[in-house]
N, C-alpha and C. Protein backbone atom coordinates (compact mmCIF):
# COMPACT_ATOMS: atom_id res chain seq x y z
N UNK A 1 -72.83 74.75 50.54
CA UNK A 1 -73.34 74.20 51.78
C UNK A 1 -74.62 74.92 52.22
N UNK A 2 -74.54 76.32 51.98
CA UNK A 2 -75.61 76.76 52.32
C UNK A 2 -76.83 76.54 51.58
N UNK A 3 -77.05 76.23 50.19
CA UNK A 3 -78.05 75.70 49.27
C UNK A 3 -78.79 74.65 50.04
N UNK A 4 -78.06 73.74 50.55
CA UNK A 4 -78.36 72.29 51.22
C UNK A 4 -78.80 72.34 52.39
N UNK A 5 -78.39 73.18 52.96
CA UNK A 5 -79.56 73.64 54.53
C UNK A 5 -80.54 74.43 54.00
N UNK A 6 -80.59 75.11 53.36
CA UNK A 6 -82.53 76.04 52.57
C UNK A 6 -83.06 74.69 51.86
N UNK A 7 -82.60 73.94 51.57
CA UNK A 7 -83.31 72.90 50.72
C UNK A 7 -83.64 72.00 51.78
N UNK A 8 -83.13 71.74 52.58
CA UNK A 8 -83.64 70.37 53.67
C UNK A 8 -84.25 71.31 54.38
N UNK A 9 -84.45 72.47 54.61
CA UNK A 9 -85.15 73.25 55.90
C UNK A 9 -86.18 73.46 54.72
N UNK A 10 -86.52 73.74 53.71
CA UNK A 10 -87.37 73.20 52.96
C UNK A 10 -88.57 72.29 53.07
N UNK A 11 -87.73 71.32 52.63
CA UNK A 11 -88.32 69.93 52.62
C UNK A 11 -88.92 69.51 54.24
N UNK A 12 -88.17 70.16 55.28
CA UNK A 12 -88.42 69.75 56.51
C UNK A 12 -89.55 70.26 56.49
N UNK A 13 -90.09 71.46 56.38
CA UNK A 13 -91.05 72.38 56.56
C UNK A 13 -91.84 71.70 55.60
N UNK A 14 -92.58 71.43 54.59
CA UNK A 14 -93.56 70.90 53.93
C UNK A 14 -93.72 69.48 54.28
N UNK A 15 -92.87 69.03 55.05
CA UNK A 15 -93.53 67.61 55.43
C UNK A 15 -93.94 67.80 56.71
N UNK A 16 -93.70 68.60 57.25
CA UNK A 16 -94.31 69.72 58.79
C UNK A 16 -95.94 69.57 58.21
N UNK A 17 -96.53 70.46 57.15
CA UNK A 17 -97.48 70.93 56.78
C UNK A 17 -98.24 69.77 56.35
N UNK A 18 -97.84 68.58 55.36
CA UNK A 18 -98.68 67.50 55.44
C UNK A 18 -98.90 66.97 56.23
N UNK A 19 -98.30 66.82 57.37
CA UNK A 19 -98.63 65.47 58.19
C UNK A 19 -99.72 66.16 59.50
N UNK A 20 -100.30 67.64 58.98
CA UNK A 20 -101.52 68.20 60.27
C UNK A 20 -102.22 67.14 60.53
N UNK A 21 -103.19 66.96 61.30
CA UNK A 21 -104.69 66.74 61.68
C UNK A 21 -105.64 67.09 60.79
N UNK A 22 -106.49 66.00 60.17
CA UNK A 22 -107.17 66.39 60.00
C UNK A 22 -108.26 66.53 60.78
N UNK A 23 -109.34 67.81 59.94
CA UNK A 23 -110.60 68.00 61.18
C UNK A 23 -111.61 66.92 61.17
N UNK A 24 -112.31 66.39 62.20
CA UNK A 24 -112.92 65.49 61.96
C UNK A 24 -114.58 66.31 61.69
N UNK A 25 -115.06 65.54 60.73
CA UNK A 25 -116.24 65.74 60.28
C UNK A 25 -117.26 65.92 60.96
N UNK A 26 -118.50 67.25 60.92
CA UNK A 26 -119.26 67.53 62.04
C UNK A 26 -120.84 66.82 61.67
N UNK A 27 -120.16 66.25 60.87
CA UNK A 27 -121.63 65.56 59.73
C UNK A 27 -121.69 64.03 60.03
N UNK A 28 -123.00 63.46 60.19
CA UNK A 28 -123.16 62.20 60.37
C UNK A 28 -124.31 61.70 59.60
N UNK A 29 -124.29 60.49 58.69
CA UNK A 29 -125.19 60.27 57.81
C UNK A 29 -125.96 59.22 58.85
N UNK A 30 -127.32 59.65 58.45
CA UNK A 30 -128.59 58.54 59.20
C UNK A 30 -127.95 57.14 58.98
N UNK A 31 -128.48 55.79 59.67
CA UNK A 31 -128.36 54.74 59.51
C UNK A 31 -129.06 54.20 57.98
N UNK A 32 -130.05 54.38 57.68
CA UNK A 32 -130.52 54.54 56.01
C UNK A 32 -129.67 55.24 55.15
N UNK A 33 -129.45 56.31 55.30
CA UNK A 33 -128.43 56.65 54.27
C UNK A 33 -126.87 56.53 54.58
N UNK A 34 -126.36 55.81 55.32
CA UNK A 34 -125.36 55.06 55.34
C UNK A 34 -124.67 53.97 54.34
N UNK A 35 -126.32 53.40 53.82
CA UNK A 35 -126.42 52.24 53.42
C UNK A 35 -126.78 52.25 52.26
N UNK A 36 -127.31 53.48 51.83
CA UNK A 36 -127.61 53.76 50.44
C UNK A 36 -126.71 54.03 49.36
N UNK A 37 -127.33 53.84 48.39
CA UNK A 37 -126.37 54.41 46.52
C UNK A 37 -126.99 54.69 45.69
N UNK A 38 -126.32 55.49 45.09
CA UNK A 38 -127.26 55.70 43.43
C UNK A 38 -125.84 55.73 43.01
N UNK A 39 -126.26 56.06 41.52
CA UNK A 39 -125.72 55.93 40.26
C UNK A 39 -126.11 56.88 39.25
N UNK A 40 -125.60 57.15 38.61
CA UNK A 40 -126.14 58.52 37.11
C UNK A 40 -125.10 58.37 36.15
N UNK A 41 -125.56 57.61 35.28
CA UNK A 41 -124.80 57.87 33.49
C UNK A 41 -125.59 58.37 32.70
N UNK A 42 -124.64 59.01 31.82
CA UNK A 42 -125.46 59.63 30.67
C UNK A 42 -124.37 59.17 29.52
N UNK A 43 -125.21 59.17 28.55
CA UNK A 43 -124.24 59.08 27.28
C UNK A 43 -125.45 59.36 25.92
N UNK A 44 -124.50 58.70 24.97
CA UNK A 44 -124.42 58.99 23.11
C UNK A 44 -124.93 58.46 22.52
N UNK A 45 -125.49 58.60 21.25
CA UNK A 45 -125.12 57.34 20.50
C UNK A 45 -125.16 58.17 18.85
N UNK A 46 -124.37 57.83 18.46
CA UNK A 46 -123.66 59.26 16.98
C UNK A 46 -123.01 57.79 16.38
N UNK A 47 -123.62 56.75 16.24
CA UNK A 47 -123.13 56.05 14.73
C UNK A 47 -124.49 55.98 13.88
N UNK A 48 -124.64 55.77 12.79
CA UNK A 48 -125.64 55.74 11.75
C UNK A 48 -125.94 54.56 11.61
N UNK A 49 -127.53 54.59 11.57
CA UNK A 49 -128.62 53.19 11.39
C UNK A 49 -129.05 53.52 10.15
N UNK A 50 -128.84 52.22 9.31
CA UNK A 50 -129.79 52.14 8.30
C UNK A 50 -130.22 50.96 8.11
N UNK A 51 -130.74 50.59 7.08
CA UNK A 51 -131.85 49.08 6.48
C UNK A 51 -130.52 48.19 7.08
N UNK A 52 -129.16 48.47 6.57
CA UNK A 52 -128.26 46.99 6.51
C UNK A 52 -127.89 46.72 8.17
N UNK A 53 -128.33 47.71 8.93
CA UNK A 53 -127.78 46.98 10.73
C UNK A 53 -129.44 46.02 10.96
N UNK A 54 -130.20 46.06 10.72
CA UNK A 54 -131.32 45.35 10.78
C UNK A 54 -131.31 43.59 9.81
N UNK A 55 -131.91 43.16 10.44
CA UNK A 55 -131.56 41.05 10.63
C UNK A 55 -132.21 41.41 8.93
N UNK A 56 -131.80 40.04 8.01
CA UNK A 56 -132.29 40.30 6.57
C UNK A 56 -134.15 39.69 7.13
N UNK A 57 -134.66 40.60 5.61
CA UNK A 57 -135.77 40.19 5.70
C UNK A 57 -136.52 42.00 6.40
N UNK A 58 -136.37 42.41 7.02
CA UNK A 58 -136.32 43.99 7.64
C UNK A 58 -136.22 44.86 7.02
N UNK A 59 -137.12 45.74 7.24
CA UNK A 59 -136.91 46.89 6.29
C UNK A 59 -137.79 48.14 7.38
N UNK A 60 -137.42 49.38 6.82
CA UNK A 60 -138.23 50.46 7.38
C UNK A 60 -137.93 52.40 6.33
N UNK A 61 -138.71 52.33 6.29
CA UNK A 61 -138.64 54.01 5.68
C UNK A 61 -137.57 54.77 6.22
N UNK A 62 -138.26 54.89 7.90
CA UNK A 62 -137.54 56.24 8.26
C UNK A 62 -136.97 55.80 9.61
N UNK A 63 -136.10 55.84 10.07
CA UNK A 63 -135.46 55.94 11.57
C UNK A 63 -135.68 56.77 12.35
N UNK A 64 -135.66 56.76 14.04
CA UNK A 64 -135.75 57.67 14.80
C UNK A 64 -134.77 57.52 16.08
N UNK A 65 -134.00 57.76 16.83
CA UNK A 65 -133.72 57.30 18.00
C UNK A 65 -133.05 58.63 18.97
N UNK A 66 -132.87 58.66 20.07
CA UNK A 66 -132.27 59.60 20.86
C UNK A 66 -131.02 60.24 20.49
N UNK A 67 -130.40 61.13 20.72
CA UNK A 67 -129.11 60.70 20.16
C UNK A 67 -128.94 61.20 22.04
N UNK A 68 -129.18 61.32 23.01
CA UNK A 68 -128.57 61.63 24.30
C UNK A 68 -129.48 60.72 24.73
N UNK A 69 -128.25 60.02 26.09
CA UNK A 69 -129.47 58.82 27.20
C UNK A 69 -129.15 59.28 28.09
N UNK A 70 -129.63 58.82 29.15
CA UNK A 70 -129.54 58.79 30.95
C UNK A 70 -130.08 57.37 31.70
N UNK A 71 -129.25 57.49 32.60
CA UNK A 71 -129.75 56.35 33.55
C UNK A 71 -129.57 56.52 34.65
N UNK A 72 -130.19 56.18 35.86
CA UNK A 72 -130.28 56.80 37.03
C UNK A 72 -130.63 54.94 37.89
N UNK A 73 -129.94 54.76 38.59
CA UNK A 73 -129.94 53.82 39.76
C UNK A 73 -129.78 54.37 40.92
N UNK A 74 -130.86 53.84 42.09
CA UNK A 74 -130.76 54.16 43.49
C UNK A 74 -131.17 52.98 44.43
N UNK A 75 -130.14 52.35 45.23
CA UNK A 75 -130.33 51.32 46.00
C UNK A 75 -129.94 51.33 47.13
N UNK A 76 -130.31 50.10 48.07
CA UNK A 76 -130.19 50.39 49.46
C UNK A 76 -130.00 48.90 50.07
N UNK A 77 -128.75 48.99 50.81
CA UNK A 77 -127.74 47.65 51.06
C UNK A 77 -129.22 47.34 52.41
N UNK A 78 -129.49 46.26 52.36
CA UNK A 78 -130.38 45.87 53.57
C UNK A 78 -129.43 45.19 54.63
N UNK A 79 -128.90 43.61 54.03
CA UNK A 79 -127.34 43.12 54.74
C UNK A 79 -126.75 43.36 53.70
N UNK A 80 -125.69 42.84 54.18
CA UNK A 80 -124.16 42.73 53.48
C UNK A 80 -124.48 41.53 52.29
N UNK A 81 -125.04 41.01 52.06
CA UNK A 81 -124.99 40.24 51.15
C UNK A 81 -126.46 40.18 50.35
N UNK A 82 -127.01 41.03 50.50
CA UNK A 82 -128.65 41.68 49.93
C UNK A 82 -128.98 42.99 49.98
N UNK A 83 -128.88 43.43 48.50
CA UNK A 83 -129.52 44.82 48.39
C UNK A 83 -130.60 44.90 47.31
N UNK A 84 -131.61 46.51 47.80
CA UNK A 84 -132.70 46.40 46.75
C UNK A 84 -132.13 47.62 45.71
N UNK A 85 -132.34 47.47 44.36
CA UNK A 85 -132.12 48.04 43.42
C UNK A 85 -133.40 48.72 42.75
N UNK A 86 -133.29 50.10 42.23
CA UNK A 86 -134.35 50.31 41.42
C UNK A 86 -133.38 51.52 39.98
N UNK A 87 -134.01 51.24 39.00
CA UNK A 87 -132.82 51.90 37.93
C UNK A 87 -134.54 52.28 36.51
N UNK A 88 -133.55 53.31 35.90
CA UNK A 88 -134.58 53.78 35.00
C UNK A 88 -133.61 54.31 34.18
N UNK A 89 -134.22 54.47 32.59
CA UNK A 89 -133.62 54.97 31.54
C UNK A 89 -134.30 56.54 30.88
């Protein structure tokens, strides 16, 4: 019996501790950046190009390409149903 009262006085007590207040935030974002977003991917590319991924008729010596990308988007909601976008690789 006594297991079962430390275990519910337990349990009582940690649902004590979740359910605080939280603090409210002393930070307020401008009306422009309210409304704003970006975006940032990066990635790969680690499979092998040669003559045969190229359309027939194609040919080339030597290959070159990145093997790391990035992309970066930053936009800004004007209304709710229109935003301007600008993005780069």
């Amino acid at each position: 019996m006594r297991k079962y009262l430390i275990i519910i006085s337990i349990l009582l007590f940690s649902l004590k501790s979740f359910s605080q207040n939280e603090n409210a935030s002393k930070t307020k974002f401008t009306n422009f950046l309210s409304k704003s977003y970006y975006s940032i991917n990066l990635g790969g590319i680690f499979y092998p190009f040669s003559n045969e991924n190229l359309i027939d008729g194609y040919a080339t010596n030597t290959f070159s390409r990145d093997w790391f990308s990035g992309r970066l988007l930053l936009g800004h909601k004007i209304i709710d149903d229109f935003s301007a976008q600008f993005g780069t690789m």
